[in-house]
C-alpha atoms as a PDB file:
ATOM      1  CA  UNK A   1      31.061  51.651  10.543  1.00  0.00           C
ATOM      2  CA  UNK A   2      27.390  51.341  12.460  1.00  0.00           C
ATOM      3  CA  UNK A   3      25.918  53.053   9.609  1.00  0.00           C
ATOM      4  CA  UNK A   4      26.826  51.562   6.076  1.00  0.00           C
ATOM      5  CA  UNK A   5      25.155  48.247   8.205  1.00  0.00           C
ATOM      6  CA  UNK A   6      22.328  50.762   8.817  1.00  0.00           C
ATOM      7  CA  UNK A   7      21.940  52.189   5.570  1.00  0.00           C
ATOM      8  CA  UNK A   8      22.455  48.930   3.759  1.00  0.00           C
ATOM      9  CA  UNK A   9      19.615  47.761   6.267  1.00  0.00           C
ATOM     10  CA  UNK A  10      17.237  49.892   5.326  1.00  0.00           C
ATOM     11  CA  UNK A  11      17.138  49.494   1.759  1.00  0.00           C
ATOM     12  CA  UNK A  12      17.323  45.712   1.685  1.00  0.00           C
ATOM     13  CA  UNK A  13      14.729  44.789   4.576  1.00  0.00           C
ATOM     14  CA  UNK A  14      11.469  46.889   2.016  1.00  0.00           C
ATOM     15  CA  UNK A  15      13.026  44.400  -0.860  1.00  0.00           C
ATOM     16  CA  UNK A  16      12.747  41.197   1.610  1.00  0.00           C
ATOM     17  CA  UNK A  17       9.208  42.144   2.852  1.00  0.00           C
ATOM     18  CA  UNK A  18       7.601  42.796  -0.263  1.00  0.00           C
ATOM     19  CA  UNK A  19       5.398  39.455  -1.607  1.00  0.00           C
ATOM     20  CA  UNK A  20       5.680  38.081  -5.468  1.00  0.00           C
ATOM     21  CA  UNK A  21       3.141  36.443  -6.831  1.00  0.00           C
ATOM     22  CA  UNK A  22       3.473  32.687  -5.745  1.00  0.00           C
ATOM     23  CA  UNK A  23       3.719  30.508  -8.793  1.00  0.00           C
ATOM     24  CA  UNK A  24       2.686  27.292  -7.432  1.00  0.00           C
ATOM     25  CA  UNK A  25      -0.816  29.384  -8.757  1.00  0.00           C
ATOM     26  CA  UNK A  26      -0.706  28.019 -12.201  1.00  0.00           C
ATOM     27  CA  UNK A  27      -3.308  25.733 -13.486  1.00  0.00           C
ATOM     28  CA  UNK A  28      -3.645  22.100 -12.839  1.00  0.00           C
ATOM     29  CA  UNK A  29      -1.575  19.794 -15.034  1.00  0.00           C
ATOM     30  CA  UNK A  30      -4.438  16.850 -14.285  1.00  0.00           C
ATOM     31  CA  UNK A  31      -8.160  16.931 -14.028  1.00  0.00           C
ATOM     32  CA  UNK A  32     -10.022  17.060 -10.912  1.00  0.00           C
ATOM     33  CA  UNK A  33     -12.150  14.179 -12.381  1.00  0.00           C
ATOM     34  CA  UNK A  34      -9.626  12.488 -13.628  1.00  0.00           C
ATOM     35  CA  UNK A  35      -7.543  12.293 -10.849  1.00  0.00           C
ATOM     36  CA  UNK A  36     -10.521  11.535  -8.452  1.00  0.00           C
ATOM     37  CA  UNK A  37     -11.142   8.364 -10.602  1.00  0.00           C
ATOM     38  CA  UNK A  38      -7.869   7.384 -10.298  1.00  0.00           C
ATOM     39  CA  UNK A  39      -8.447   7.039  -6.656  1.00  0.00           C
ATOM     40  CA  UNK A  40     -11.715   5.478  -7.284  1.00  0.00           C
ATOM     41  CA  UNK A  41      -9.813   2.997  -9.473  1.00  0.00           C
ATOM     42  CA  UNK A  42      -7.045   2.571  -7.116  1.00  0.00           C
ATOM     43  CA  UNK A  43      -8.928   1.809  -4.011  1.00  0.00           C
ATOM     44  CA  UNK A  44     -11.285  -0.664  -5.989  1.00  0.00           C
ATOM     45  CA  UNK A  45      -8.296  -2.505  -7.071  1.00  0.00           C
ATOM     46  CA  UNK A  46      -7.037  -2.702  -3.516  1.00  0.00           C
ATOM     47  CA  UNK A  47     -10.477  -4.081  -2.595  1.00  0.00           C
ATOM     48  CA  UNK A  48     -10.267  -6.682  -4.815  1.00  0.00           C
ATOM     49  CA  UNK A  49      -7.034  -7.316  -3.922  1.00  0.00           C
ATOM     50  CA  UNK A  50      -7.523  -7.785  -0.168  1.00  0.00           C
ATOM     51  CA  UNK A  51     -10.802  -9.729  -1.227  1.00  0.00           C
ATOM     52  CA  UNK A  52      -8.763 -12.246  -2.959  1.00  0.00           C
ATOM     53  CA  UNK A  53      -6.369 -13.202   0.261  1.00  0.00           C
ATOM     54  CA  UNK A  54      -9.250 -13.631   1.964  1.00  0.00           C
ATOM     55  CA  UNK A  55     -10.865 -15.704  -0.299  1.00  0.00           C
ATOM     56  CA  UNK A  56      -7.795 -17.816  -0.444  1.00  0.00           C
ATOM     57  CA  UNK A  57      -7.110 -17.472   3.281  1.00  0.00           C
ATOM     58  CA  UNK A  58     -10.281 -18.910   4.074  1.00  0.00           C
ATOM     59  CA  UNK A  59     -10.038 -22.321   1.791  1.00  0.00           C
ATOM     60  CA  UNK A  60      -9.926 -25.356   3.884  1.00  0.00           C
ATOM     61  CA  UNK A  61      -6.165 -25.834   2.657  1.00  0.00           C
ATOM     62  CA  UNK A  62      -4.865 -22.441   4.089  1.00  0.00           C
ATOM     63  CA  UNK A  63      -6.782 -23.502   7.165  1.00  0.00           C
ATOM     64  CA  UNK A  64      -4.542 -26.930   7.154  1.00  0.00           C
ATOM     65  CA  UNK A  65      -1.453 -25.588   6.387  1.00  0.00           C
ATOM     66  CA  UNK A  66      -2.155 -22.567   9.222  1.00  0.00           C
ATOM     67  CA  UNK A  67      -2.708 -25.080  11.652  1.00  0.00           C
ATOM     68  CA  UNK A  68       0.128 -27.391  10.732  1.00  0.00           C
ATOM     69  CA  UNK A  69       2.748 -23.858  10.947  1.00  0.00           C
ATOM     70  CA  UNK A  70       0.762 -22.944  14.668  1.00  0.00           C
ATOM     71  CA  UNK A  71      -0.772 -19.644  12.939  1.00  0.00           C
ATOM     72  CA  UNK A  72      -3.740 -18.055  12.914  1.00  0.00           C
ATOM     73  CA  UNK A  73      -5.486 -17.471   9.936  1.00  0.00           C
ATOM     74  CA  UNK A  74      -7.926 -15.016  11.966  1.00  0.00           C
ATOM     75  CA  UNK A  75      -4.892 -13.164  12.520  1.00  0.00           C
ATOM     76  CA  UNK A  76      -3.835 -12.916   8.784  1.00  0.00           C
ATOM     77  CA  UNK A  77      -6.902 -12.373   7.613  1.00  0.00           C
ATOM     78  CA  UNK A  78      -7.202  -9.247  10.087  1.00  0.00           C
ATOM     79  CA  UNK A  79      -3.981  -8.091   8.412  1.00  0.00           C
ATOM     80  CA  UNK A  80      -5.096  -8.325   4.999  1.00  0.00           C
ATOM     81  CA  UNK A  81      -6.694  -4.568   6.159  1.00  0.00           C
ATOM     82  CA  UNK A  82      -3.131  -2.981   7.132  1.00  0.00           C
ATOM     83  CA  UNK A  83      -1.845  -3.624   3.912  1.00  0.00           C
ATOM     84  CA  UNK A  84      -1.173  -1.654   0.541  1.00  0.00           C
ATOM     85  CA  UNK A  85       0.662  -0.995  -2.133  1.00  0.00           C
ATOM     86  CA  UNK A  86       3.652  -3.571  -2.804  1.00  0.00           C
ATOM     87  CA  UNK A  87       3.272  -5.506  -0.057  1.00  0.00           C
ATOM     88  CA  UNK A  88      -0.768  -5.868  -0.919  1.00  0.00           C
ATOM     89  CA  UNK A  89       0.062  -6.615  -4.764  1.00  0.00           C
ATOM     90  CA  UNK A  90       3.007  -9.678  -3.730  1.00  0.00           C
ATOM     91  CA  UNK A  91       0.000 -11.318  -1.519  1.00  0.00           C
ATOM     92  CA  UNK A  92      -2.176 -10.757  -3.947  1.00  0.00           C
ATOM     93  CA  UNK A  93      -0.217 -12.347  -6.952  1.00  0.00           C
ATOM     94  CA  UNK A  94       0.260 -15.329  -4.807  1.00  0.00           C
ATOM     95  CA  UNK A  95      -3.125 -15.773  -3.806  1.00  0.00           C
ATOM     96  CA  UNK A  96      -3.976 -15.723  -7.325  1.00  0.00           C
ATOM     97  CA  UNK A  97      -1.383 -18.284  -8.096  1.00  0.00           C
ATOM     98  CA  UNK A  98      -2.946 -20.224  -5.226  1.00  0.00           C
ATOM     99  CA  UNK A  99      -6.266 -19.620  -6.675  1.00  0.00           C
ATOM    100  CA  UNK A 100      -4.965 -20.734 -10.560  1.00  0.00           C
ATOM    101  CA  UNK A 101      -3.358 -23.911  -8.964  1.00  0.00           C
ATOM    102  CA  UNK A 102      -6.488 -25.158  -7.246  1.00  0.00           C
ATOM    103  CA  UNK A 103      -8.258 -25.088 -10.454  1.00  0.00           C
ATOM    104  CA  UNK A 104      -5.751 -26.588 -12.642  1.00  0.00           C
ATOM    105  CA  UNK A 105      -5.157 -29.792  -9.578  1.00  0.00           C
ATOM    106  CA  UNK A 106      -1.542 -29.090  -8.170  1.00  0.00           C
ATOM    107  CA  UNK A 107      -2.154 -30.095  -5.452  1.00  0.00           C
ATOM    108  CA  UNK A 108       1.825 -29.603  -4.020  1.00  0.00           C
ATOM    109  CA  UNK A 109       1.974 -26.511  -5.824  1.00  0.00           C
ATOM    110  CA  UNK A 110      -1.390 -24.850  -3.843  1.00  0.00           C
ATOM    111  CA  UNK A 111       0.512 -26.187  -0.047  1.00  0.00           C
ATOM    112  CA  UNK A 112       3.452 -24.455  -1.320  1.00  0.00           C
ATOM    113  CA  UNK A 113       1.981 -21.320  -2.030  1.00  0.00           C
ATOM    114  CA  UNK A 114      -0.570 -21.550   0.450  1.00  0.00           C
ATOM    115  CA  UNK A 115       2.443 -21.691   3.162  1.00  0.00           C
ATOM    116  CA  UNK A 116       4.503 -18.480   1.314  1.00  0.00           C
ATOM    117  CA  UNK A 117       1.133 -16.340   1.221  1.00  0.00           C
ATOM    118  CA  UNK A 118       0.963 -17.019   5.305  1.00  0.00           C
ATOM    119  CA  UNK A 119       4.587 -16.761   5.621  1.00  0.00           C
ATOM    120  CA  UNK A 120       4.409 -13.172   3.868  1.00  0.00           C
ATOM    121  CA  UNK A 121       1.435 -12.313   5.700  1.00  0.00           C
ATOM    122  CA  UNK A 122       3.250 -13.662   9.360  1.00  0.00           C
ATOM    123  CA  UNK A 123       6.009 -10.941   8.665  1.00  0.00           C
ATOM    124  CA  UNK A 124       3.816  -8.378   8.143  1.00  0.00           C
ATOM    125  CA  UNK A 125       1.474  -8.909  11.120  1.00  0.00           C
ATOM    126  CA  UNK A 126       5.215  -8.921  12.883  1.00  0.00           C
ATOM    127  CA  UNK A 127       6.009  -5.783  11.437  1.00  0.00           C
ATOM    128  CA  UNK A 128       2.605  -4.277  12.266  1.00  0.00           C
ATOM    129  CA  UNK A 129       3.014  -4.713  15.719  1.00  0.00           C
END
């Protein structure tokens, strides 16, 4: 019995060690150039995303309504730096909303979503650490 293993052994191991060519060789789908200014795109977007809760972190109002809620806007304004993605795109969207607001005169509106922006930015600083 010791040698149809044996003989079944030896002509299956050479099949098992020989290499194929790897196909994950093929050419690229998307341009090098392309794709790097994607990431040029997508980190100047994120800039100005993070820019713009910090802009709105730093109003006088944010200030108030930080104070008022026992936060630091130091704090959230640090955190602005963590974030990315979703969670930097929700903040951002209300920070413009905050931003549209102060220039139209809602005045309840802007403490509103001056107090959701921290709230958001609270639970992330939470989650951070």
């Amino acid at each position: 019995m010791r040698i149809p293993k044996q003989i079944v052994t030896l002509f299956l191991l050479p099949a098992f060690l020989i290499s194929t060519p790897a196909f994950a060789q093929q050419s690229r789908v998307v341009d090098a150039a392309l794709l790097n200014q994607a990431l040029v795109n997508k980190a100047a977007s994120e800039t100005a995303q993070r820019d713009l809760v910090r802009r709105v972190l730093d109003r006088s109002d944010a200030r108030e309504v930080a104070a008022s809620l026992g936060l630091s806007v130091e704090q959230a304004s640090s955190a602005v730096q963590t974030l990315s993605g979703a969670e930097l795109n929700t903040l951002a969207q209300h920070a413009s909303a905050v931003e549209a607001n102060a220039l139209a005169g809602g005045a309840n509106t802007i403490v509103i979503s001056v107090t959701t922006l921290l709230l958001l930015l609270i639970i992330v600083i939470l989650l951070v650490k």
